[in-house]
N, C-alpha and C. Protein backbone atom coordinates (compact mmCIF):
# COMPACT_ATOMS: atom_id res chain seq x y z
N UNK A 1 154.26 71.78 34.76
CA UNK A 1 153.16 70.85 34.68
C UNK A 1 151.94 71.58 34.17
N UNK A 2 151.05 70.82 33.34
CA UNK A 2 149.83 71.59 32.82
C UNK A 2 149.05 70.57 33.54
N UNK A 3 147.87 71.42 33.99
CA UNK A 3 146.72 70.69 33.93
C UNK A 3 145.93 70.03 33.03
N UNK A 4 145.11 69.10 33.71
CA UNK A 4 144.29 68.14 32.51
C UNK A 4 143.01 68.73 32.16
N UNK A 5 143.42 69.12 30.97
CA UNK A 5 142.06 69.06 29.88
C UNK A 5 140.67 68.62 30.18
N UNK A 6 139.88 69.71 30.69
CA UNK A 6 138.49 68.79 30.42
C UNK A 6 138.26 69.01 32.20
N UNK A 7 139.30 68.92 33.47
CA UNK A 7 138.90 68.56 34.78
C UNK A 7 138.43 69.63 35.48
N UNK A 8 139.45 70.62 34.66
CA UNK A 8 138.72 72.07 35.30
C UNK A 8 136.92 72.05 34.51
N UNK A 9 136.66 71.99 33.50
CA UNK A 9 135.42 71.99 32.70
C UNK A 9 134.35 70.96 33.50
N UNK A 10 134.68 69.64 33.77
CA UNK A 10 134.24 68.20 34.29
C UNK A 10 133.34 69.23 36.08
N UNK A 11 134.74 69.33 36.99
CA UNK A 11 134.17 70.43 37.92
C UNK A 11 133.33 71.64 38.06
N UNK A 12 133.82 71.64 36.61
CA UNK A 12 132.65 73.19 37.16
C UNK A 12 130.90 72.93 36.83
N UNK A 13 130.85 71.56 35.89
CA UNK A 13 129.69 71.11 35.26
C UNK A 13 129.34 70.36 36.77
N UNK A 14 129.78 69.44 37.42
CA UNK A 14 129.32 68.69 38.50
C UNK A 14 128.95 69.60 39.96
N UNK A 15 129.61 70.60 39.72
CA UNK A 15 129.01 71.73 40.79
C UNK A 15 128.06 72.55 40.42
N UNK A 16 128.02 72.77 38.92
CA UNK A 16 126.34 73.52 38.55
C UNK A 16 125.65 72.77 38.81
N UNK A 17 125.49 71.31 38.36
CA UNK A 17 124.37 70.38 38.67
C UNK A 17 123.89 70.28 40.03
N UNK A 18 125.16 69.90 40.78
CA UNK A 18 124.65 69.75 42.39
C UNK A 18 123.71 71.17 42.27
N UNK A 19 124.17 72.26 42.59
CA UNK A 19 123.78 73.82 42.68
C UNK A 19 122.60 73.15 42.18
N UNK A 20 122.26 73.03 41.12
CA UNK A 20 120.76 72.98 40.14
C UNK A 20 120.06 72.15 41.50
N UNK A 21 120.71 70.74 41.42
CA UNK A 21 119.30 70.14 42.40
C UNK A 21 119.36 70.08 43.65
N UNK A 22 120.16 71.16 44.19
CA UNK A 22 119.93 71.29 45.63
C UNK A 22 118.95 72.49 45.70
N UNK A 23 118.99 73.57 44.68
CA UNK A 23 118.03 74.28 44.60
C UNK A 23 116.52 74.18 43.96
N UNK A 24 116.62 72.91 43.40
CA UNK A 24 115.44 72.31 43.08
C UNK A 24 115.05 71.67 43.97
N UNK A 25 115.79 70.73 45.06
CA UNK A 25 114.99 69.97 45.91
C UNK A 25 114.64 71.63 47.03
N UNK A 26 115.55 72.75 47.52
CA UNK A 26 115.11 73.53 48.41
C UNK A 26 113.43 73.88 48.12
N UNK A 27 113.14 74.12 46.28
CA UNK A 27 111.95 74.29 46.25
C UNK A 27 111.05 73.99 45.93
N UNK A 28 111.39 72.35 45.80
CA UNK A 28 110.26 71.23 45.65
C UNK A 28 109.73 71.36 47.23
N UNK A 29 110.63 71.05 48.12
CA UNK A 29 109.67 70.82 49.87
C UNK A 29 109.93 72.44 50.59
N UNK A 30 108.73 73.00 50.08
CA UNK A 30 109.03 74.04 50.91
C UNK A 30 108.19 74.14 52.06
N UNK A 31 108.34 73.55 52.77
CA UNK A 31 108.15 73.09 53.88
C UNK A 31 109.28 72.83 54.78
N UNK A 32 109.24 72.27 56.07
CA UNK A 32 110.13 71.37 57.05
C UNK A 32 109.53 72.04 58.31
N UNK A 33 109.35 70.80 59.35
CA UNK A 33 109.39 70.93 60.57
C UNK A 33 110.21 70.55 61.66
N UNK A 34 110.12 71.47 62.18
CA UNK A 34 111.44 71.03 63.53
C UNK A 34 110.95 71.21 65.10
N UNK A 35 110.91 70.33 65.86
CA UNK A 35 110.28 70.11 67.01
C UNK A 35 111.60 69.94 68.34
N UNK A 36 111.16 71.09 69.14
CA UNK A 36 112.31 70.43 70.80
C UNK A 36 111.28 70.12 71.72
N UNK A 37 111.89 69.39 72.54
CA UNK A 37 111.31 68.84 73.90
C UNK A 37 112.29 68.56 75.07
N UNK A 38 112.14 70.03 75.57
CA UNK A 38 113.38 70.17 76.21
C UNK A 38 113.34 69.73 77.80
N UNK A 39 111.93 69.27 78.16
CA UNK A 39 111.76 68.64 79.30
C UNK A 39 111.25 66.77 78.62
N UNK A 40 112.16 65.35 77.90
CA UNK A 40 111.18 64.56 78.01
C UNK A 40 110.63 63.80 79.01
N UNK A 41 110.84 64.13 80.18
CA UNK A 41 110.54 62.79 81.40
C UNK A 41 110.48 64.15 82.82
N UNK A 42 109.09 64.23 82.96
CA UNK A 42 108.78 64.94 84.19
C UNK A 42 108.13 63.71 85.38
N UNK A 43 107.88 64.45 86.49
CA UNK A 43 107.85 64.54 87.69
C UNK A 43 106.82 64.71 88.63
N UNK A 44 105.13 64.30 88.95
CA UNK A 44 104.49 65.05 88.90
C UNK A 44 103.90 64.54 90.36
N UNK A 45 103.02 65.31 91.28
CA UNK A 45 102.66 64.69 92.45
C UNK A 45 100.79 64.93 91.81
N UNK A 46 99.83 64.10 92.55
CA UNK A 46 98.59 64.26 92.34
C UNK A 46 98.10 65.37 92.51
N UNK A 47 97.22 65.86 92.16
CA UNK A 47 96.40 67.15 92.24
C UNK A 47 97.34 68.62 91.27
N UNK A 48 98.66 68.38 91.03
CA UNK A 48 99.31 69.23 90.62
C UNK A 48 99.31 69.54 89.05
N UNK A 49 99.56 70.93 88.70
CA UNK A 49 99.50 71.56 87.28
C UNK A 49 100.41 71.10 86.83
N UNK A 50 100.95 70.91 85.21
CA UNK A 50 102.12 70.59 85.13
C UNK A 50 102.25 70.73 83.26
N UNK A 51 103.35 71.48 83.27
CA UNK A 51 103.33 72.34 81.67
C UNK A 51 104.13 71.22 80.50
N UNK A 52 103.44 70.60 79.94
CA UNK A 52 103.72 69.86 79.02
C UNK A 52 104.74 70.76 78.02
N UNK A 53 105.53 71.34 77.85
CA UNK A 53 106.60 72.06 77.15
C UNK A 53 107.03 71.17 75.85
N UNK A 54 107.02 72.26 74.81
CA UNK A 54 107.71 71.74 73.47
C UNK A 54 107.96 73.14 73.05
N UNK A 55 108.89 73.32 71.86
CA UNK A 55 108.67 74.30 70.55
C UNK A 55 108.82 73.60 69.18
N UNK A 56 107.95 74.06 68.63
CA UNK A 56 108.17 73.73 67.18
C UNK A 56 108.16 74.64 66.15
N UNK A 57 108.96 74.92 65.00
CA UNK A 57 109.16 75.95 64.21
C UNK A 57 108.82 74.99 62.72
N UNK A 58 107.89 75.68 61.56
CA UNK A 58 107.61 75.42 60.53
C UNK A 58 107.41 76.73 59.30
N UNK A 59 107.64 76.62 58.36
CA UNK A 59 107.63 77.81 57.46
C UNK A 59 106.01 78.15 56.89
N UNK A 60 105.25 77.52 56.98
CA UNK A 60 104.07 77.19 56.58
C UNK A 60 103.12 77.16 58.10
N UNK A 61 101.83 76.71 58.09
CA UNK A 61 100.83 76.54 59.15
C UNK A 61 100.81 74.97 59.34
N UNK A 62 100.60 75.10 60.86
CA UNK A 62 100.92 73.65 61.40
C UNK A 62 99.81 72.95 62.48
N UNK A 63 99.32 71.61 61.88
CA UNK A 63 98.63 71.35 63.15
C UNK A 63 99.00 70.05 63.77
N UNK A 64 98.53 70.80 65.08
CA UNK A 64 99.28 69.90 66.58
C UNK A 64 98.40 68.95 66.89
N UNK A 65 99.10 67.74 67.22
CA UNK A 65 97.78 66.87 67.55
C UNK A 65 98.40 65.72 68.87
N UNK A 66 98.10 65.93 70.45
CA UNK A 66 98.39 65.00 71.09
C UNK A 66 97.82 64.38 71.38
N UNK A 67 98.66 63.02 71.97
CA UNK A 67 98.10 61.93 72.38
C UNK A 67 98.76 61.40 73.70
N UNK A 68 97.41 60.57 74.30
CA UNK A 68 98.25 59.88 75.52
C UNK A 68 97.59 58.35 75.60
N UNK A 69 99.09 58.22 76.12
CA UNK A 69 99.32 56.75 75.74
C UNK A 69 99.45 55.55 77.61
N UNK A 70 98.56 55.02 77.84
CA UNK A 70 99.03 54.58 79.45
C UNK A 70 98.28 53.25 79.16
N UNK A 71 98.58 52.49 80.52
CA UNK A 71 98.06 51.15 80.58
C UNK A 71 96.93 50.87 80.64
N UNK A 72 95.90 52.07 80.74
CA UNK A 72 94.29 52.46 80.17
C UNK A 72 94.09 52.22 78.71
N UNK A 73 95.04 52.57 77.90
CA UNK A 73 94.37 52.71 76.69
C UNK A 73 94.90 54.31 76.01
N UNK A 74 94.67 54.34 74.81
CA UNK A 74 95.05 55.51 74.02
C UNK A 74 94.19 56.40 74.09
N UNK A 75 94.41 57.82 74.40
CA UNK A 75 93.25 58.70 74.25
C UNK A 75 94.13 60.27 73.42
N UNK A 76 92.74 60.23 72.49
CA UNK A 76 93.50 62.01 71.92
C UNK A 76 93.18 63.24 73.16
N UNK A 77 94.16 64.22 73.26
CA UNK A 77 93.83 64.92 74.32
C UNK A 77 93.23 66.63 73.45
N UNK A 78 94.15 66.90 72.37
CA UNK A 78 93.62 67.89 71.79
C UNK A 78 94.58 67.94 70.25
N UNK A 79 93.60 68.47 69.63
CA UNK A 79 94.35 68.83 68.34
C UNK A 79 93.75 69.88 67.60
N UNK A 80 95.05 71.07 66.99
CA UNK A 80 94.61 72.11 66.55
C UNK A 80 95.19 72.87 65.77
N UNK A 81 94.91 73.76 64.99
CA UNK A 81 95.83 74.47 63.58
C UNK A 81 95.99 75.67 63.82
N UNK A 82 97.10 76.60 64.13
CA UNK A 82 97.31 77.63 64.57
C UNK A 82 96.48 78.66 63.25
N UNK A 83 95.55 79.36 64.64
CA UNK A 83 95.01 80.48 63.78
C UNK A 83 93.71 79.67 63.24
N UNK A 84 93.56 78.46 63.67
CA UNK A 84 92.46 77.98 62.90
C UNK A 84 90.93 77.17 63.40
N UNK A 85 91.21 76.58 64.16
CA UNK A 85 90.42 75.38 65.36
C UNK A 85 91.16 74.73 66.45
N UNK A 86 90.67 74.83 67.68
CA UNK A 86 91.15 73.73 68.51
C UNK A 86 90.27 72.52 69.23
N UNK A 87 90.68 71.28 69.04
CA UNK A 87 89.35 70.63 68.91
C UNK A 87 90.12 69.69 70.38
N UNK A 88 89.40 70.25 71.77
CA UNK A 88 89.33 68.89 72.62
C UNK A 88 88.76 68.15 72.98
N UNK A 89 89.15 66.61 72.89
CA UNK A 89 88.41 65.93 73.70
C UNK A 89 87.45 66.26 74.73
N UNK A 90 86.61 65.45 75.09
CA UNK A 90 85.30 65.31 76.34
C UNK A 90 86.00 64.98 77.48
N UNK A 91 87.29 64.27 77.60
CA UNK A 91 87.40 63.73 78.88
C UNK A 91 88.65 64.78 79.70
N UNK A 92 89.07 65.71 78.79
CA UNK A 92 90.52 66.78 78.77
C UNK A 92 89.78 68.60 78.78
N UNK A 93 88.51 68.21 78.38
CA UNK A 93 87.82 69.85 78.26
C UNK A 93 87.79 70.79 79.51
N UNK A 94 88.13 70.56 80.35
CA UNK A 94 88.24 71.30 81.31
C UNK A 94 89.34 71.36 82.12
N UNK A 95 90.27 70.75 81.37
CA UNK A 95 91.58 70.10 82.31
C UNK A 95 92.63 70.79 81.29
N UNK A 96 92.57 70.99 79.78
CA UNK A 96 93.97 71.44 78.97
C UNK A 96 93.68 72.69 78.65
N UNK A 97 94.89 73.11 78.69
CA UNK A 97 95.35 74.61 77.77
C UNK A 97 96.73 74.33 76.89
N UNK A 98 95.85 74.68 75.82
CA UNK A 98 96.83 74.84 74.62
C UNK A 98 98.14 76.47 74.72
N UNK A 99 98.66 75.61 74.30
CA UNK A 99 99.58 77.28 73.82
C UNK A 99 100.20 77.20 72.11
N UNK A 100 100.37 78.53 71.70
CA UNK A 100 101.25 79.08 70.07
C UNK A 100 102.44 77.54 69.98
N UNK A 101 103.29 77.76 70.97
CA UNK A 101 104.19 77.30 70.51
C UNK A 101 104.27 75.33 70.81
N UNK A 102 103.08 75.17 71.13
CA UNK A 102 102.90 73.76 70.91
C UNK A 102 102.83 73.05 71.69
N UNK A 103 102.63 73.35 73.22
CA UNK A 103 103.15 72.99 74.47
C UNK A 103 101.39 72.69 74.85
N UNK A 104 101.06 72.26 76.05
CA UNK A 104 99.79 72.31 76.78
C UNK A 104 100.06 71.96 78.13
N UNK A 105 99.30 72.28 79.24
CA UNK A 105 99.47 72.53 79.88
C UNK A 105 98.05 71.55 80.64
N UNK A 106 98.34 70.47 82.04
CA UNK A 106 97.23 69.88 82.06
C UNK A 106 97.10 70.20 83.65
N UNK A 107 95.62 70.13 84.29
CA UNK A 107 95.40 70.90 85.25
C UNK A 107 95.22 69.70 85.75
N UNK A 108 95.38 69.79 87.49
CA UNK A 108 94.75 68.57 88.43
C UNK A 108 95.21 67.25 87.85
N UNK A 109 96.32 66.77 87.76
CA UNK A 109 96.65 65.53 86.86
C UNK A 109 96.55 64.50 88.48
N UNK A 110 95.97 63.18 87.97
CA UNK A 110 95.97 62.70 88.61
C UNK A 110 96.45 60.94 88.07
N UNK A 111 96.57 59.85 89.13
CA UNK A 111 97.44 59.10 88.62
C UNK A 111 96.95 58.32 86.80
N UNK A 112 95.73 58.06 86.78
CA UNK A 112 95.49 57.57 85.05
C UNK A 112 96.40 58.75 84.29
N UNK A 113 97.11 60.20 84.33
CA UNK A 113 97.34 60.86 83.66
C UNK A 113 99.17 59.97 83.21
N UNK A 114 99.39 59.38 84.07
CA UNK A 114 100.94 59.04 83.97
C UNK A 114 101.13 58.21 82.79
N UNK A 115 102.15 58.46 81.83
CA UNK A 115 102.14 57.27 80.98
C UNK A 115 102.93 58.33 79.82
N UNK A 116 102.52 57.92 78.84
CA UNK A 116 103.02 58.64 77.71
C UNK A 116 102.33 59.72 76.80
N UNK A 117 102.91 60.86 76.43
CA UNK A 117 102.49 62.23 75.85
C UNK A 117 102.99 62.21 74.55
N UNK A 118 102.10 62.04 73.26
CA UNK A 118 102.88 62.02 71.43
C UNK A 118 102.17 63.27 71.10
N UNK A 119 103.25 64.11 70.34
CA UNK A 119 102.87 64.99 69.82
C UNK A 119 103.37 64.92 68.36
N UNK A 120 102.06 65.57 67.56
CA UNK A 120 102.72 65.40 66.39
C UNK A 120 102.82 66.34 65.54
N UNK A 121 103.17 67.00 64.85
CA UNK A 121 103.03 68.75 63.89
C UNK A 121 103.35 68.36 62.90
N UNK A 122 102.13 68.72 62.17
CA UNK A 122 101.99 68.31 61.03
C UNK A 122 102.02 69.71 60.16
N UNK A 123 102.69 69.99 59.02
CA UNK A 123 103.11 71.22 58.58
C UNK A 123 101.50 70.66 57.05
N UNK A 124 101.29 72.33 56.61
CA UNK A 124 100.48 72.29 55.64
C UNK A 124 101.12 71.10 54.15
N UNK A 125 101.94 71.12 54.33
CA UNK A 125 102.48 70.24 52.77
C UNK A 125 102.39 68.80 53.13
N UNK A 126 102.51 68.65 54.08
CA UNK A 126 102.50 66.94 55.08
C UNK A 126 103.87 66.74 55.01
N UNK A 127 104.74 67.36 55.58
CA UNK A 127 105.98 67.07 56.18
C UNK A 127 105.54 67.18 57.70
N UNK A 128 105.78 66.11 58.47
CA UNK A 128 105.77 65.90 59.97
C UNK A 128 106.36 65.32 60.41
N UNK A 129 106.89 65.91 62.23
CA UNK A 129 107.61 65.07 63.13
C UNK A 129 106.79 65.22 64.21
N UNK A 130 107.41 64.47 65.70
CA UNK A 130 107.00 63.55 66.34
C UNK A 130 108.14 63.97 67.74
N UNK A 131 107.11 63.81 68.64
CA UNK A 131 107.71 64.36 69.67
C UNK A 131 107.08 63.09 71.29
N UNK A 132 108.03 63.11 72.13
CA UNK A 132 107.50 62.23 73.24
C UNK A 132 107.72 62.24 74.57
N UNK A 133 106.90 62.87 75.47
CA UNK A 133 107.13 63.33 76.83
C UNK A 133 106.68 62.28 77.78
N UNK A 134 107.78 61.72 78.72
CA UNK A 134 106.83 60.69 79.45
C UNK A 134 106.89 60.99 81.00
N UNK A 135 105.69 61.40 81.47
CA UNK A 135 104.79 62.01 82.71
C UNK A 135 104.69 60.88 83.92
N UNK A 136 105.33 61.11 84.76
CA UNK A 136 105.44 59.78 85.91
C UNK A 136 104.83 60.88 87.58
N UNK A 137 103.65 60.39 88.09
CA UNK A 137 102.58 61.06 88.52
C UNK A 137 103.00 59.97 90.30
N UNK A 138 102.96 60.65 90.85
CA UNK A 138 103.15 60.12 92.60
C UNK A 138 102.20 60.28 93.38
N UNK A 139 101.50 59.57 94.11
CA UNK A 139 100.27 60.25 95.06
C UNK A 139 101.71 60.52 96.50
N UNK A 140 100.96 61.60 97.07
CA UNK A 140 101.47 61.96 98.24
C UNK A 140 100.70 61.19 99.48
N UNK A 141 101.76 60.87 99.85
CA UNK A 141 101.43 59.92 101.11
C UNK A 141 101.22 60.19 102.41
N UNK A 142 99.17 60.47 102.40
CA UNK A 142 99.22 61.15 103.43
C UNK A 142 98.25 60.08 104.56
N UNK A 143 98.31 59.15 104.16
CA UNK A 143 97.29 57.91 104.68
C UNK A 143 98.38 57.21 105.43
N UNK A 144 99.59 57.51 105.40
CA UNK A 144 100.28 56.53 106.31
C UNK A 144 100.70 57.68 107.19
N UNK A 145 100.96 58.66 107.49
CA UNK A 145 100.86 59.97 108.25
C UNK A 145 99.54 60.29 108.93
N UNK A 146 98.62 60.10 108.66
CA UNK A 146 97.25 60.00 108.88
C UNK A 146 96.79 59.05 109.41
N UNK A 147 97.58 57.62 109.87
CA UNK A 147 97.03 56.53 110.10
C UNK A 147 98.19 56.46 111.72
N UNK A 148 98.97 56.97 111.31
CA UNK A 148 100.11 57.41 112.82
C UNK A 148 99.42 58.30 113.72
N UNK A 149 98.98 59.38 113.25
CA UNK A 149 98.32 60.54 114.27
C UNK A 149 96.76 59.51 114.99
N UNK A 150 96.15 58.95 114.06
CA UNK A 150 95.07 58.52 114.53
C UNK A 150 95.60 57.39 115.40
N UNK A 151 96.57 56.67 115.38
CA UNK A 151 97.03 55.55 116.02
C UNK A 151 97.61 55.86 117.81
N UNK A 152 98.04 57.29 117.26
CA UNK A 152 98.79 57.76 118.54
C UNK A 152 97.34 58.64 119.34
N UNK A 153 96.56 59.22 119.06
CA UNK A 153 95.36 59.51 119.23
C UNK A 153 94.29 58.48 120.38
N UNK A 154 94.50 57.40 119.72
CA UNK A 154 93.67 56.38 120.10
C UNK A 154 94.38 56.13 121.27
N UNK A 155 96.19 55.44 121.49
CA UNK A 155 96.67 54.98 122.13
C UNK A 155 96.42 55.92 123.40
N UNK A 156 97.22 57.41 123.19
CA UNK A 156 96.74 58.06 124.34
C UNK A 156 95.31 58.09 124.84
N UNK A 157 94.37 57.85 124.03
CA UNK A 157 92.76 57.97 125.15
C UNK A 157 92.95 56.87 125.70
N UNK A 158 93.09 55.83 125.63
CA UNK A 158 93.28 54.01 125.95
C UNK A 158 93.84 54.48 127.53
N UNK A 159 94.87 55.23 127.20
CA UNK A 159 96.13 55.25 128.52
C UNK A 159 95.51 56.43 129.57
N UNK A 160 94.87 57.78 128.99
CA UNK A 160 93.88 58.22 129.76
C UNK A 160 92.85 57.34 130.87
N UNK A 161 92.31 56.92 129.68
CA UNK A 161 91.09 55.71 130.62
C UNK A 161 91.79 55.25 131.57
N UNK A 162 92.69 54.63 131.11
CA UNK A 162 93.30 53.44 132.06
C UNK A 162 93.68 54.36 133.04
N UNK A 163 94.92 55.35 133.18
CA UNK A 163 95.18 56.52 134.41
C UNK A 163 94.12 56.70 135.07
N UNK A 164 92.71 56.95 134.62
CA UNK A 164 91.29 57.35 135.34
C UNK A 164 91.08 56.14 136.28
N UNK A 165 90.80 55.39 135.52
CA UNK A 165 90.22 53.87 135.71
C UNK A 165 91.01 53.58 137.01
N UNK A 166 92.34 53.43 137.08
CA UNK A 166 93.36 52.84 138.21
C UNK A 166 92.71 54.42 139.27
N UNK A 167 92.96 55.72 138.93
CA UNK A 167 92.64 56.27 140.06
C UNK A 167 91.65 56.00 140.80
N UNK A 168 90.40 55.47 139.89
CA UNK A 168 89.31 55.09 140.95
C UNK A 168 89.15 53.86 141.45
N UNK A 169 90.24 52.97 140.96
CA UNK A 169 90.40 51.80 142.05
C UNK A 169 91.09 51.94 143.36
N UNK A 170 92.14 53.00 143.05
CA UNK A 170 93.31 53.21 144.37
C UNK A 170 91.93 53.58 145.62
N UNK A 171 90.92 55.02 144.67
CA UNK A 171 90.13 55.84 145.62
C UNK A 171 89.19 55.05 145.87
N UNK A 172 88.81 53.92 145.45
CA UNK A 172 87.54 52.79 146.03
C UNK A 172 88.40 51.84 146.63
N UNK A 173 89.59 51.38 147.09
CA UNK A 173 90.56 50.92 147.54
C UNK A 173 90.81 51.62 149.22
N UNK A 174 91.48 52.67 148.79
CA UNK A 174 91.60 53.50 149.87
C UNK A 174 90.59 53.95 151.01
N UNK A 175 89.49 53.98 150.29
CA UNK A 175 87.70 54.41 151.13
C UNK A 175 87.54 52.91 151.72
N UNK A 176 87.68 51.68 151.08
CA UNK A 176 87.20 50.37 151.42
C UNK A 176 88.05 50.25 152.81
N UNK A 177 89.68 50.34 152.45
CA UNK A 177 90.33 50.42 153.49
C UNK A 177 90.07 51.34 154.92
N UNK A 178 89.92 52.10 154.78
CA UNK A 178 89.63 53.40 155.83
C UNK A 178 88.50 52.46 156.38
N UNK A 179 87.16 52.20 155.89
CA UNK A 179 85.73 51.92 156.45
C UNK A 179 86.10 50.44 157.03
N UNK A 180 87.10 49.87 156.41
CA UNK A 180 87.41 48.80 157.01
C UNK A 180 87.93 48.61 158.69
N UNK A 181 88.55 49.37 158.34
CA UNK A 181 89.77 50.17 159.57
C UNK A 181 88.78 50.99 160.45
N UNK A 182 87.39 51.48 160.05
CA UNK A 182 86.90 52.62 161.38
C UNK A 182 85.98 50.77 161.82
N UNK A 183 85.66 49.93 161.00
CA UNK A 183 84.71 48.81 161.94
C UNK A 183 85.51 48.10 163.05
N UNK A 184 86.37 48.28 162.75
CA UNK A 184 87.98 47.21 163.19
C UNK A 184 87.71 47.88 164.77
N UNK A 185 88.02 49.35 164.18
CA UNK A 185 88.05 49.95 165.49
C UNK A 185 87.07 50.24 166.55
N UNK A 186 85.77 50.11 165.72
CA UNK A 186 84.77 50.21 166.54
C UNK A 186 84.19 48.99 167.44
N UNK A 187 84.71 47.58 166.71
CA UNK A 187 84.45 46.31 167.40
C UNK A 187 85.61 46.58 168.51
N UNK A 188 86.59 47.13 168.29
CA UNK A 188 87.85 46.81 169.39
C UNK A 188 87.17 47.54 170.70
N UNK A 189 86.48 48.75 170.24
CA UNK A 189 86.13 49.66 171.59
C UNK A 189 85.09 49.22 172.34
N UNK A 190 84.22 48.30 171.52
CA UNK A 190 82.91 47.63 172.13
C UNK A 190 84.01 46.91 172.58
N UNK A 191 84.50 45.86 172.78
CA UNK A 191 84.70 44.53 173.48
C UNK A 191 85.24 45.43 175.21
């Protein structure tokens, strides 16, 4: 059997081409970003720190820009270009820390903090992705623990009193009786 004419030639032309524009598209976008979020759904009690975690890898310089998203309303929390500016908000300035690898970190979170975390990395060429952490915030329940001690607090003084209270009826009881008992006896000795 011979081979066909032309298929070996046909192949080797349709694999230079691919070759050509796969290496033309590699260096048309030289760029790409790639984002993990290897915690998306944390855990958080009031008053507590709690490390917003991501990594993102880009070949170029990248800027980060989050957002939070709750039944308040949208607010930017910080955004910034590695090596370049970090610009936070008024209402987050004393509450975030940024880190290199894209993560932040929010101090004292309290319940308005719960809701949703967008991050976005935006690479110098404008290739960007998109990242989404969602933060569910618990107050610790110390008002119904606090409302038992004071309850049991109260009850025992109530039951104090009352123990007092009855002793000094028995002892104004007992004295009434006695003084009762010395007249009794003193009319009996007159007669």
């Amino acid at each position: 059997m011979r081979p066909l004419r032309g298929c070996r030639r046909r192949g080797a032309i349709v694999g230079t081409v691919t070759l050509c524009l796969a290496a033309g598209w590699a260096l048309q976008t030289p760029g790409g970003v790639s984002l993990i979020v290897p915690q998306p759904n944390i855990n958080a009690t009031v008053a507590q720190n709690i490390l917003l975690s991501v990594e993102y890898s880009c070949r170029g310089t990248a800027t980060v820009e989050w957002k939070h998203v709750s039944s308040w309303g949208t607010a930017r929390i910080v955004e910034w270009k590695s090596g370049d500016y970090i610009n936070i908000s008024a209402a987050y300035k004393d509450r975030v820390t940024t880190f290199e690898n894209g993560s932040i970190q929010l101090l004292n979170v309290g319940m308005r903090d719960a809701g949703y975390y967008f991050i976005t990395v935006t690479e110098e060429y404008g290739t960007n992705t998109y990242g989404t952490i969602i933060l569910n915030v618990y107050e610790i329940i110390y008002e119904d623990l606090h409302f038992v001690a004071v309850l049991f607090a109260f009850l025992a003084a109530v039951s104090a009193i009352l123990i007092c209270f009855m002793w000094l009826c028995n002892k104004s009881l007992y004295l009434f009786q006695k003084k009762t008992h010395k007249l009794t006896v003193l009319k009996q000795s007159k007669k």
